[in-house]
C-alpha atoms as a PDB file:
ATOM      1  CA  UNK A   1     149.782 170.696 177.965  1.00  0.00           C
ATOM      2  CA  UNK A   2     153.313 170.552 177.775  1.00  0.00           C
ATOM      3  CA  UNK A   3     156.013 172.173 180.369  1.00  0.00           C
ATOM      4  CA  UNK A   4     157.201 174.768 177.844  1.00  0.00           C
ATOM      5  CA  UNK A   5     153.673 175.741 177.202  1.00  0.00           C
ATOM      6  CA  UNK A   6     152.711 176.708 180.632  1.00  0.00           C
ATOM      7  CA  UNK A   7     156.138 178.194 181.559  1.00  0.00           C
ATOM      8  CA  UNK A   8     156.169 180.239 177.856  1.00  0.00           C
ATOM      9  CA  UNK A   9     151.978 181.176 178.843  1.00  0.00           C
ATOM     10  CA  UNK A  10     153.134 182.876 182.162  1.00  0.00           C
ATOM     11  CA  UNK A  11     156.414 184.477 181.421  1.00  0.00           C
ATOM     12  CA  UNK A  12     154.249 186.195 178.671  1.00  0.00           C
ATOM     13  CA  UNK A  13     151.932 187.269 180.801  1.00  0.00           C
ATOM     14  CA  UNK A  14     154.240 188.273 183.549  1.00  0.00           C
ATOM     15  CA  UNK A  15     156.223 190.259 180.913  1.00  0.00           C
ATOM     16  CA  UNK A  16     154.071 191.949 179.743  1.00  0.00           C
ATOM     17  CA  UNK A  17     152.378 192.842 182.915  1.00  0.00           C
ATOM     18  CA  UNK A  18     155.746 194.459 183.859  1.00  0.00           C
ATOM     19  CA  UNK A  19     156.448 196.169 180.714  1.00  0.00           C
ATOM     20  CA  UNK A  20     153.565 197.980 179.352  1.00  0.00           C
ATOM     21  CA  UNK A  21     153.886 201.478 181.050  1.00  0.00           C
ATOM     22  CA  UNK A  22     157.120 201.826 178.602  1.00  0.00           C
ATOM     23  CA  UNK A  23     155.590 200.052 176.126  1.00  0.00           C
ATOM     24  CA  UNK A  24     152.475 202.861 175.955  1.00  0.00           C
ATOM     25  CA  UNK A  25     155.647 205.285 175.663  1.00  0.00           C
ATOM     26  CA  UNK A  26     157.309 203.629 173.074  1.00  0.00           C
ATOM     27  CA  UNK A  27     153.544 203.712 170.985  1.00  0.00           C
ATOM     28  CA  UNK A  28     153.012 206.987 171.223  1.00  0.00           C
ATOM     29  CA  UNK A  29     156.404 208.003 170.250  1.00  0.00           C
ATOM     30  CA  UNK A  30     156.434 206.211 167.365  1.00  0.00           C
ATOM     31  CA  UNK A  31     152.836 206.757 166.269  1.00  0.00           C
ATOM     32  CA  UNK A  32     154.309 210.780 165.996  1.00  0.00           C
ATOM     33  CA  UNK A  33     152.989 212.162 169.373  1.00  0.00           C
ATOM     34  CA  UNK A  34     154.837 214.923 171.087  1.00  0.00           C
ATOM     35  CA  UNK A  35     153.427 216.130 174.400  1.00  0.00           C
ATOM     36  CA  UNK A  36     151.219 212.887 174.685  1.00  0.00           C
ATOM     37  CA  UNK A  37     154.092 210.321 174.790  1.00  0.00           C
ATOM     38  CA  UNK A  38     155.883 210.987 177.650  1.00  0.00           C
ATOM     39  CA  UNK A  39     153.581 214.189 180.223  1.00  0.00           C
ATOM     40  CA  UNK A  40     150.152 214.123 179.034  1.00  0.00           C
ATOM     41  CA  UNK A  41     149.261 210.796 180.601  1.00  0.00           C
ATOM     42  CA  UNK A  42     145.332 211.313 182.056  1.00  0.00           C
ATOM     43  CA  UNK A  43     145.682 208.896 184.980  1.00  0.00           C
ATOM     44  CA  UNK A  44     147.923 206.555 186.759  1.00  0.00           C
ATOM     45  CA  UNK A  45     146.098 203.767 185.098  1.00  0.00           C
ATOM     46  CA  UNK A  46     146.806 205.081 181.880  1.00  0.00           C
ATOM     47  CA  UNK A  47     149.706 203.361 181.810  1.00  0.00           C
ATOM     48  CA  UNK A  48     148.420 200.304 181.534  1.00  0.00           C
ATOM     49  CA  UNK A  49     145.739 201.611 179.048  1.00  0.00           C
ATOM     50  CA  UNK A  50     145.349 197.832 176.795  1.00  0.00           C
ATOM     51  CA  UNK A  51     146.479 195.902 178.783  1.00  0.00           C
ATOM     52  CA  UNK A  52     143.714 192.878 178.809  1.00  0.00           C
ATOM     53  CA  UNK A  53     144.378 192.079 175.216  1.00  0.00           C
ATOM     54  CA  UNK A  54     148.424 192.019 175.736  1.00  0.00           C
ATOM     55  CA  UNK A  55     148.054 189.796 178.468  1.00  0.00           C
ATOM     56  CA  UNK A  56     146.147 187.551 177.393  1.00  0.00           C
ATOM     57  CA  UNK A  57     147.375 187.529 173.824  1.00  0.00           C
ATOM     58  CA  UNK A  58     150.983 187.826 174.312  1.00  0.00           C
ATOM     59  CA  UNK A  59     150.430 184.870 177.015  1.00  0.00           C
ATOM     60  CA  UNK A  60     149.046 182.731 173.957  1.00  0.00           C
ATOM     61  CA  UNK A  61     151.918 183.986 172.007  1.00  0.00           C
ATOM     62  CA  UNK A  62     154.515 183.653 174.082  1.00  0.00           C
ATOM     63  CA  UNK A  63     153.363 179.812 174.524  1.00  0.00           C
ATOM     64  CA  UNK A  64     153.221 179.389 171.168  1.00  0.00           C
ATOM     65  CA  UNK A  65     156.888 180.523 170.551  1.00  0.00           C
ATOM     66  CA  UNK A  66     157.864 178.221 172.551  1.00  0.00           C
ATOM     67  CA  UNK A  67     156.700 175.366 171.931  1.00  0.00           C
ATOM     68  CA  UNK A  68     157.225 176.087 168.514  1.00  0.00           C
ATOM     69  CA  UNK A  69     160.710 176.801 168.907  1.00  0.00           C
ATOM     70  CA  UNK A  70     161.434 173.715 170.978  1.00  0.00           C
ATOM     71  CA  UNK A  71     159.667 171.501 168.432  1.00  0.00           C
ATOM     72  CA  UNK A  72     161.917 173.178 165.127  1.00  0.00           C
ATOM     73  CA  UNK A  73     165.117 172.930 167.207  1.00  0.00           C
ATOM     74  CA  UNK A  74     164.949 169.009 167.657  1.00  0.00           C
ATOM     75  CA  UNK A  75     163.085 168.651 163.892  1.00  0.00           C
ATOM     76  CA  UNK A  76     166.307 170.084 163.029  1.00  0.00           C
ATOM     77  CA  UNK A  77     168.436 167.608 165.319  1.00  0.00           C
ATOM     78  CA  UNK A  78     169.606 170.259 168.088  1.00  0.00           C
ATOM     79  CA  UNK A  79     168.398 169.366 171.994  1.00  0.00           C
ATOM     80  CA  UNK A  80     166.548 172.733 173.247  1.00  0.00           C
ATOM     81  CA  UNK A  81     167.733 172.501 176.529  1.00  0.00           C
ATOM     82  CA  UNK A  82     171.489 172.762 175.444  1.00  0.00           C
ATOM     83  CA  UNK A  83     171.490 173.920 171.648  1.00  0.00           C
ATOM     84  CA  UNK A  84     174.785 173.953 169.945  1.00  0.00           C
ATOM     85  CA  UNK A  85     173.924 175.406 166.527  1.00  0.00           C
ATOM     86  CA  UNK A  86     173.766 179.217 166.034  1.00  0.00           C
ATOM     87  CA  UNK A  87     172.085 179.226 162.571  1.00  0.00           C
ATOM     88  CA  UNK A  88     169.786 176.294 164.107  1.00  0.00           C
ATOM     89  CA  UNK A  89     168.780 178.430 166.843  1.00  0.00           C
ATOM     90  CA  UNK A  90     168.076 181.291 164.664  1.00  0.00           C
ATOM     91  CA  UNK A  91     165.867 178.995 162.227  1.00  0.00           C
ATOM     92  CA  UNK A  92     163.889 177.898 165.179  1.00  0.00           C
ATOM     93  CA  UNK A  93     163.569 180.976 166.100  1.00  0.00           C
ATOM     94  CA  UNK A  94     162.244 182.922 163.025  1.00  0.00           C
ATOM     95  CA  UNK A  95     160.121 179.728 162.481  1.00  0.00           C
ATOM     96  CA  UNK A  96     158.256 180.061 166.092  1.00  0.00           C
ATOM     97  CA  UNK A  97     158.152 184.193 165.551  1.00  0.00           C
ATOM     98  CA  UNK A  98     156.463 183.481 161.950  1.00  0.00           C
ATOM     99  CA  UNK A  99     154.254 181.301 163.807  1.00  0.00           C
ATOM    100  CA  UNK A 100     152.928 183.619 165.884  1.00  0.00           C
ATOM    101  CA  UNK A 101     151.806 186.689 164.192  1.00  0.00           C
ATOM    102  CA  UNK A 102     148.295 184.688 163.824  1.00  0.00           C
ATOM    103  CA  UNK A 103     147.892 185.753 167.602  1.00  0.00           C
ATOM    104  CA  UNK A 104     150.554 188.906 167.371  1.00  0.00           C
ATOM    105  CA  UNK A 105     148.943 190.930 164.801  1.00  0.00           C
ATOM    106  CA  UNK A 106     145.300 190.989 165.938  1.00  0.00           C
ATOM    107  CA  UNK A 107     146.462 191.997 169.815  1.00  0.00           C
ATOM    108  CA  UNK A 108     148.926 194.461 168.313  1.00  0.00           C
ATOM    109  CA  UNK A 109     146.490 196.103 166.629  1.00  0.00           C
ATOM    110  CA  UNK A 110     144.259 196.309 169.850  1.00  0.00           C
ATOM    111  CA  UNK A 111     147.044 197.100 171.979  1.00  0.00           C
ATOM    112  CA  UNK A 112     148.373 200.059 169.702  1.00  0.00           C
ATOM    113  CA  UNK A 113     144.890 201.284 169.175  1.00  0.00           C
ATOM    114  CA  UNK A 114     143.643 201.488 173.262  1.00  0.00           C
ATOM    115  CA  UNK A 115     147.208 202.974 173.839  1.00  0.00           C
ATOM    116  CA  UNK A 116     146.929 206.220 171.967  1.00  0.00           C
ATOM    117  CA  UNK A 117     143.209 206.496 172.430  1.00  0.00           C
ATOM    118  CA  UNK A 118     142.775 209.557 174.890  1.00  0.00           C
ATOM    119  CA  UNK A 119     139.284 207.852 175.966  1.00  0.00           C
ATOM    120  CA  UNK A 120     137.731 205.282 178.025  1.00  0.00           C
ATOM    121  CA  UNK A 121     137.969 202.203 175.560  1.00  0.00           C
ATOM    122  CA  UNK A 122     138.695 198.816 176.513  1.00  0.00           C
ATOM    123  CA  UNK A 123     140.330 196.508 174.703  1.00  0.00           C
ATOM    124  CA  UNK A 124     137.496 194.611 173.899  1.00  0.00           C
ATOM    125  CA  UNK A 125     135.363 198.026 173.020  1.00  0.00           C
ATOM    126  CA  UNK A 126     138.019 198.311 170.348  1.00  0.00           C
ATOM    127  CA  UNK A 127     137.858 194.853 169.469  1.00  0.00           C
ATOM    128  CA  UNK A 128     134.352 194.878 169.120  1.00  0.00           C
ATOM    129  CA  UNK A 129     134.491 198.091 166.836  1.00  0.00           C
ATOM    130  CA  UNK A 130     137.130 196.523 164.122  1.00  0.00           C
ATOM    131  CA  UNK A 131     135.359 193.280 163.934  1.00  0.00           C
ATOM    132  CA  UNK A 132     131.779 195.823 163.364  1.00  0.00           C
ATOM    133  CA  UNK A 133     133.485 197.787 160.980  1.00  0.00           C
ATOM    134  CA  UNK A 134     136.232 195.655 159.217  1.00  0.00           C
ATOM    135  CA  UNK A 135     135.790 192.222 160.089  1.00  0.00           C
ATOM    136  CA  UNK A 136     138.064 189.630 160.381  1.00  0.00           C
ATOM    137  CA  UNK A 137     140.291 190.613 158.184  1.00  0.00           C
ATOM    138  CA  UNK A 138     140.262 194.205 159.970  1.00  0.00           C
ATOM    139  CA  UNK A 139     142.160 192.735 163.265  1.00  0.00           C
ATOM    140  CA  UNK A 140     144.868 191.945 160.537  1.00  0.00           C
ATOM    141  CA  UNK A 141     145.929 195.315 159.411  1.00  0.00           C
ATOM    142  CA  UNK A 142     149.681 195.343 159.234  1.00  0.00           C
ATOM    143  CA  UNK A 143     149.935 191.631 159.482  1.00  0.00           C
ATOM    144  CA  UNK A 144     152.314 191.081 156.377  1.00  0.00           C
ATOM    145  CA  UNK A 145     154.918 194.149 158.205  1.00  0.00           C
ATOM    146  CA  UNK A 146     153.972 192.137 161.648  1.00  0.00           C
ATOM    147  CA  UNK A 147     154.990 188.505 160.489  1.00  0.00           C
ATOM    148  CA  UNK A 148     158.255 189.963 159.007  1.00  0.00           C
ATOM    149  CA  UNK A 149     158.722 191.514 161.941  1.00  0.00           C
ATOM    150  CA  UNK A 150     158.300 188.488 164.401  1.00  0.00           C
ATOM    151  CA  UNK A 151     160.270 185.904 161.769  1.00  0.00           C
ATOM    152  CA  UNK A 152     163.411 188.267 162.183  1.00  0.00           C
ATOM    153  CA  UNK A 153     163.150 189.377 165.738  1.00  0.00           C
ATOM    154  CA  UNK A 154     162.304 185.731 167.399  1.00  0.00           C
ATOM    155  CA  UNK A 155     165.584 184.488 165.074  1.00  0.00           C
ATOM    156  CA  UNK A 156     168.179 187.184 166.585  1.00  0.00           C
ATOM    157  CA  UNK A 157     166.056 186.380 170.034  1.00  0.00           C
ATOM    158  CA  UNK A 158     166.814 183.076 170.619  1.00  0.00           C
ATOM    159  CA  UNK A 159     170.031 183.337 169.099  1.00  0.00           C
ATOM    160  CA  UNK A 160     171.439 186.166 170.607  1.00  0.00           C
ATOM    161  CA  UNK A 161     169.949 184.704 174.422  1.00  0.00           C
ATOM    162  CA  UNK A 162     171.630 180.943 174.024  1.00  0.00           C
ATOM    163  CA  UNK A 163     175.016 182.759 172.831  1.00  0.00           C
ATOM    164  CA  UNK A 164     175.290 185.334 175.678  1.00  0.00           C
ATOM    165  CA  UNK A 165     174.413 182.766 177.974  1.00  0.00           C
ATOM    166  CA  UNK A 166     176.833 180.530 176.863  1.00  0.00           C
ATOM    167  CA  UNK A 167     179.668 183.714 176.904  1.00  0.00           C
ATOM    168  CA  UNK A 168     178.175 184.207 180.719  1.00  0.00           C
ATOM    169  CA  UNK A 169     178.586 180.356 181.877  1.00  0.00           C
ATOM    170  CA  UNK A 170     181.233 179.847 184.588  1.00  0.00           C
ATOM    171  CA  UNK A 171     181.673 176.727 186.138  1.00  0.00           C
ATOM    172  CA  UNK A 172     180.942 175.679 188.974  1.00  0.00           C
ATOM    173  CA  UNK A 173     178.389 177.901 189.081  1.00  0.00           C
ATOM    174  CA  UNK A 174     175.722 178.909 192.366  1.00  0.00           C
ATOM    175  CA  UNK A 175     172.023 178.713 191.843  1.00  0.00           C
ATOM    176  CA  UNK A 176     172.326 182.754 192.456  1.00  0.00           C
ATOM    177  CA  UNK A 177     175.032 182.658 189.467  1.00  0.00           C
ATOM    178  CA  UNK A 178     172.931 181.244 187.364  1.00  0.00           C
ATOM    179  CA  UNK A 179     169.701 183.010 187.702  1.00  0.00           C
ATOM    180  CA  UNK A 180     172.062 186.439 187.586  1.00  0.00           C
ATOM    181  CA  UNK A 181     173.025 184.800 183.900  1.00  0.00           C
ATOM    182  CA  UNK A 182     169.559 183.827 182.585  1.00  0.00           C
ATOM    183  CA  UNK A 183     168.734 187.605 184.213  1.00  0.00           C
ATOM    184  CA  UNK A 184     171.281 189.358 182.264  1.00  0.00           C
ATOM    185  CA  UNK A 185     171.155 186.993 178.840  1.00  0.00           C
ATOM    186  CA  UNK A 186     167.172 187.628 178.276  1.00  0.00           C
ATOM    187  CA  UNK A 187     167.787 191.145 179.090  1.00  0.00           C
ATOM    188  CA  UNK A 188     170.628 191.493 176.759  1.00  0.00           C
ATOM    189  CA  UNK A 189     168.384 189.542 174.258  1.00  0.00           C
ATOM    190  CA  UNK A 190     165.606 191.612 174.430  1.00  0.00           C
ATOM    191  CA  UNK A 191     167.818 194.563 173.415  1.00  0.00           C
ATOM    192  CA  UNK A 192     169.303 192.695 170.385  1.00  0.00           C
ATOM    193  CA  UNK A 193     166.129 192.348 169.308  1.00  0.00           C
ATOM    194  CA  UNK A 194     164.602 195.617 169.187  1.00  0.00           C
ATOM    195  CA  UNK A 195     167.652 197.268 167.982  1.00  0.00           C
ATOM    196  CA  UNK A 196     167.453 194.281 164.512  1.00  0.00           C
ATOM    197  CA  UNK A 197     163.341 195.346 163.685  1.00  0.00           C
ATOM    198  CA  UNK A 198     162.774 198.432 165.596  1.00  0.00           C
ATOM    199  CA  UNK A 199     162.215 200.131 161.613  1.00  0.00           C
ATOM    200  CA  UNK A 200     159.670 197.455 161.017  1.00  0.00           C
ATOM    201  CA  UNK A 201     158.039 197.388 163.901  1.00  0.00           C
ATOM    202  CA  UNK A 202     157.623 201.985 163.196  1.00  0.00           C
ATOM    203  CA  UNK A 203     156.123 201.010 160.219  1.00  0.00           C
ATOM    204  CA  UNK A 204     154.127 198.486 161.976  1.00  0.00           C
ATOM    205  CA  UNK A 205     152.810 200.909 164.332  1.00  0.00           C
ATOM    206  CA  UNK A 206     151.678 203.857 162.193  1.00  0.00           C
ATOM    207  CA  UNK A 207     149.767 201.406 159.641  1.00  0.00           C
ATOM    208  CA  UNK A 208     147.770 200.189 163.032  1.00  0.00           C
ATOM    209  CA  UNK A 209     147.281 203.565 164.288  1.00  0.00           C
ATOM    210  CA  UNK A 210     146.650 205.367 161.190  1.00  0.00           C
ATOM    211  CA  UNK A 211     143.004 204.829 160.929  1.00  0.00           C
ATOM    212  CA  UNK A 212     141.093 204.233 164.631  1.00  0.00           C
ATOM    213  CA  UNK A 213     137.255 203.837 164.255  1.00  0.00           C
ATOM    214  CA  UNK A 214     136.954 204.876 167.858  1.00  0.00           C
ATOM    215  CA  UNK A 215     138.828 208.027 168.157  1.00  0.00           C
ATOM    216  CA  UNK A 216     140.081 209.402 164.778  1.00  0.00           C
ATOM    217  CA  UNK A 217     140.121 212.731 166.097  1.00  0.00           C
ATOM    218  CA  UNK A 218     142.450 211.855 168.793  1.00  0.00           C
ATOM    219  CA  UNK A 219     145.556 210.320 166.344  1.00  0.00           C
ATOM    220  CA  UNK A 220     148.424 212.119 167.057  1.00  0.00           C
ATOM    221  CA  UNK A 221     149.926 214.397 164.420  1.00  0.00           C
ATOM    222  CA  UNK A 222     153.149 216.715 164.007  1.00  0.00           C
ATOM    223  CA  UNK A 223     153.921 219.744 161.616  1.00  0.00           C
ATOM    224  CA  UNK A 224     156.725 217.225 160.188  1.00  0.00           C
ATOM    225  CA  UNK A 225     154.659 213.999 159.384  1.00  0.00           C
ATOM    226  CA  UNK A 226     151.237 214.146 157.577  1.00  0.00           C
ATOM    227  CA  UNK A 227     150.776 210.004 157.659  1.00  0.00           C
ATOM    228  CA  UNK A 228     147.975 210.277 160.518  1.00  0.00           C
ATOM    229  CA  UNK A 229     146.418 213.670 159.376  1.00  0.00           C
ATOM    230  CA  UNK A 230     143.692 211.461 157.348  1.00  0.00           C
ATOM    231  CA  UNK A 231     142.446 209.908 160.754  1.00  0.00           C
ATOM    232  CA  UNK A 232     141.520 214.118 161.475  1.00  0.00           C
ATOM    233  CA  UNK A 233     138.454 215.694 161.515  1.00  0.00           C
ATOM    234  CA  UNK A 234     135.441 215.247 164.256  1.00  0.00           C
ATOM    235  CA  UNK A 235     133.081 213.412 162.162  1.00  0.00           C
ATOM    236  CA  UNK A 236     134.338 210.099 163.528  1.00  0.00           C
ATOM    237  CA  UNK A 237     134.698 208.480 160.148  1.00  0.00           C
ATOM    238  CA  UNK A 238     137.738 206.382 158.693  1.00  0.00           C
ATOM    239  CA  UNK A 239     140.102 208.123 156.506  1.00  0.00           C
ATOM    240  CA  UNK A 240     138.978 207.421 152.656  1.00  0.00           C
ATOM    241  CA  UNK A 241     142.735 205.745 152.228  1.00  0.00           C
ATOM    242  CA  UNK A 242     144.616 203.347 154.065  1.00  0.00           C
ATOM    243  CA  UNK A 243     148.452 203.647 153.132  1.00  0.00           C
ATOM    244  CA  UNK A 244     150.267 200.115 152.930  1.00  0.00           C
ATOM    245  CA  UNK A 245     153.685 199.843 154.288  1.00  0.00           C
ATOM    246  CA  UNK A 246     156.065 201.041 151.372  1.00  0.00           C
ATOM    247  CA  UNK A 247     153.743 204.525 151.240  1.00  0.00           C
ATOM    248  CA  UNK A 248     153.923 204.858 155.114  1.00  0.00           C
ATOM    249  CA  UNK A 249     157.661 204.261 155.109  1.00  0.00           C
ATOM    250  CA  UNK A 250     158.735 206.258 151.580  1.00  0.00           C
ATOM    251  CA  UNK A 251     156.716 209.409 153.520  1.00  0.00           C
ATOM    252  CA  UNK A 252     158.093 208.973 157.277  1.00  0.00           C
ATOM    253  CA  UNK A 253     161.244 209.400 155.550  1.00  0.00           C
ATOM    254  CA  UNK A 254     160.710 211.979 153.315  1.00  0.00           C
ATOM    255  CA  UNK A 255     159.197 214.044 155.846  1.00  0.00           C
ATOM    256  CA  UNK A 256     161.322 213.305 158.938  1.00  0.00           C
ATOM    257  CA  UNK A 257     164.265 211.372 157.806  1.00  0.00           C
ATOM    258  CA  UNK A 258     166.373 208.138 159.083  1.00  0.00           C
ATOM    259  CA  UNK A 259     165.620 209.501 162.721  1.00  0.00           C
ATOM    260  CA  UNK A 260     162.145 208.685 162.395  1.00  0.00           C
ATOM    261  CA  UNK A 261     163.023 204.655 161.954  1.00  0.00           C
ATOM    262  CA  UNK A 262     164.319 204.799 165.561  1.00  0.00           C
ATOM    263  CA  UNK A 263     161.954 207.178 167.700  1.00  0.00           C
ATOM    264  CA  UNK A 264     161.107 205.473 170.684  1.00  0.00           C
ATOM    265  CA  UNK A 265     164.254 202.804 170.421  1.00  0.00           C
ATOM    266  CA  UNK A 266     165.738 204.496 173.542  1.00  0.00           C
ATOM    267  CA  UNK A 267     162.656 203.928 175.697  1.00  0.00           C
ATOM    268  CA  UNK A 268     162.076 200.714 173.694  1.00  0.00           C
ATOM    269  CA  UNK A 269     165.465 199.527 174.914  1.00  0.00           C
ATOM    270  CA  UNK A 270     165.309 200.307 178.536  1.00  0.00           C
ATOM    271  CA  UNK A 271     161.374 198.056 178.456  1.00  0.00           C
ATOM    272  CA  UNK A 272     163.011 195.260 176.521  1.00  0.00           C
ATOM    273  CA  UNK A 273     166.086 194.294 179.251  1.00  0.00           C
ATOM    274  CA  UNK A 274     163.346 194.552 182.043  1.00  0.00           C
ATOM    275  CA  UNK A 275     160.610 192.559 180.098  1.00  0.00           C
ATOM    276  CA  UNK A 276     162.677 189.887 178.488  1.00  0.00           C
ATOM    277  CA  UNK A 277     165.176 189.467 181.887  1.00  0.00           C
ATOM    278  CA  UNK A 278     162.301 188.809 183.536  1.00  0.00           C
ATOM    279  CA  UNK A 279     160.569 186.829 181.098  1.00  0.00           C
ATOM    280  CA  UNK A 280     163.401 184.610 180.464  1.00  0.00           C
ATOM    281  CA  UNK A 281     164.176 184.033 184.505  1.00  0.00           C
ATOM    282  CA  UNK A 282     160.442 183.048 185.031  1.00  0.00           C
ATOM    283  CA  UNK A 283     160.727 180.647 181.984  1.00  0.00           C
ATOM    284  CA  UNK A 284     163.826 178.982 183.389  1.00  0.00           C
ATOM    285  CA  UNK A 285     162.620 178.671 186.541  1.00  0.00           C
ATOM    286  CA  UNK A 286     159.239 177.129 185.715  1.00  0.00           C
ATOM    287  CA  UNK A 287     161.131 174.793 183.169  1.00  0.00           C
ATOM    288  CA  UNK A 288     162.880 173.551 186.350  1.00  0.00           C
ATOM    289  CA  UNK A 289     160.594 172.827 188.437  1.00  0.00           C
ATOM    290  CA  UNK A 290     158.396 171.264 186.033  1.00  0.00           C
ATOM    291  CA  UNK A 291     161.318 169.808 184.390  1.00  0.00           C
ATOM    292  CA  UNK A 292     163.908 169.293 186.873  1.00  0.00           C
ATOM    293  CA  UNK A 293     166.413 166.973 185.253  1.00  0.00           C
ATOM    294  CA  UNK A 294     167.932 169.306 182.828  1.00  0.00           C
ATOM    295  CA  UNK A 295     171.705 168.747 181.463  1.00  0.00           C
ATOM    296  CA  UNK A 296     174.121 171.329 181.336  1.00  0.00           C
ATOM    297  CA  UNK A 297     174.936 173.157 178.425  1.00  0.00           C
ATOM    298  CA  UNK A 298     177.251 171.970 175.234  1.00  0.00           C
ATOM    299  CA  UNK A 299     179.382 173.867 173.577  1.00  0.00           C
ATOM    300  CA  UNK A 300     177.901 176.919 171.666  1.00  0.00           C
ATOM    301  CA  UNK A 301     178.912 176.380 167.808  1.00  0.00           C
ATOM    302  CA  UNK A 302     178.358 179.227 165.338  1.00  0.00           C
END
């Protein structure tokens, strides 16, 4: 395996690891809970309620995005380890992210359905229960919202990490200055991000969450939004309808307006510096030391 496999595997993992107790936060909020997203947590470890599939999905994913990346930045005749293209970089980037939903959308799913689930499930319980039910193509609900998602997200990702890291650069520059600017460049990335799909990925969330062959009972719902209320009921069976992306998003705003599109994005935003810093640092740093001869950077050309 390659150098930016391994360092992309466990930055992923180490990400998300670190992020997920704001990341069940951010779920919750946007899959319309109230009380639930931010006080009614049962345990301590309920904050890392699904995490097993993250992990080890996002740690696939995250590997994959990079290596992709890498590989579309010098197809397209730009050196990864000092890019000097913007519009290259964002290519590359929306070209790994596209890449990825085959891994992104299944653990999504998983993810968003153990995280509002008020019982005992494991990831693989829930796993187990959509392959039962749906099959395959069951893991893949909201996969089409989830690829879009990823293309433009990864794009502004890349793009927006390479170009404050070049506006950080000072030279000469410590080992402790330079860590402090890969620190502050993924964090600042991570935010740029979220704040370009966070719509997309609301949409995203309530088509997962709207049906849960575990725990219908157990969706959250509000007075203002009726797009879980089919999930109700104690019989345990799936809603009769499953509403595509263009229904879910022509109701949320009909019933709760623009606001809606951004619940959670303050939470969201706080998780996404700490994550992607982090990620980003333990990327670099693996990349040296499995890869120590690295040049310095070129000039940043938009």
């Amino acid at each position: 395996m390659s150098a930016d496999f391994w360092a992309g595997y466990i930055s992923g993992a180490a990400g998300i690891i670190i992020g997920n107790p704001l990341d069940l936060v951010k779920v919750r909020q946007q899959a319309g809970s109230t009380a639930a997203a931010s006080s009614e947590f049962e345990s301590l470890g309920a904050f890392w309620r699904g995490i097993t599939a993250p992990v080890l999905g996002y740690g696939a994913l995250n590997a994959l995005l990079f290596v992709s990346y890498n590989r579309t930045l010098l197809t397209l005749g730009d050196d990864p380890s000092q890019p000097s293209s913007a519009w290259k970089i964002w290519c590359a980037g929306a070209v790994g992210g596209f890449g990825t939903w085959v891994v992104s959308a299944p653990t999504e799913l998983i993810k968003c359905r153990a995280q509002i689930s008020s019982g005992e499930h494991s990831s693989w319980t829930i796993a187990r229960n959509i392959w039962t039910q749906h099959g395959l193509r069951g893991l893949y609900l909201g996969g089409v919202v989830t690829s879009i998602r990823d293309a433009m997200g990864y794009g502004f990702y890349f793009w927006s990490y390479e170009l404050t890291k070049q506006w950080l650069t000072r030279s000469p520059e410590t080992p402790q200055q330079q860590a402090v600017r890969v620190f502050l460049a993924g964090g600042i990335a991570g935010i740029v991000t979220w704040a370009s799909i966070f719509p997309l990925d609301v949409i995203k969330t309530r088509m997962q969450t709207q049906t849960s062959p575990l725990s219908p009972a157990n969706l959250p719902t509000t007075e203002e939004s009726t797009l879980l209320r089919n999930g109700g009921g104690s019989s345990g069976q799936e809603p009769r309808i499953r509403q595509g992306a263009i229904a879910i998003a022509k109701e949320l705003y009909a019933s709760e307006g623009i606001r809606a599109f951004f619940r959670g994005l303050p939470t969201c935003s706080v998780r996404a510096f700490i994550v992607n810093a982090v990620q980003f640092e333990v990327y670099e740093l693996i990349m040296q030391y499995l890869k120590p001869a690295q040049p310095q950077p070129g000039v940043f050309m938009i």
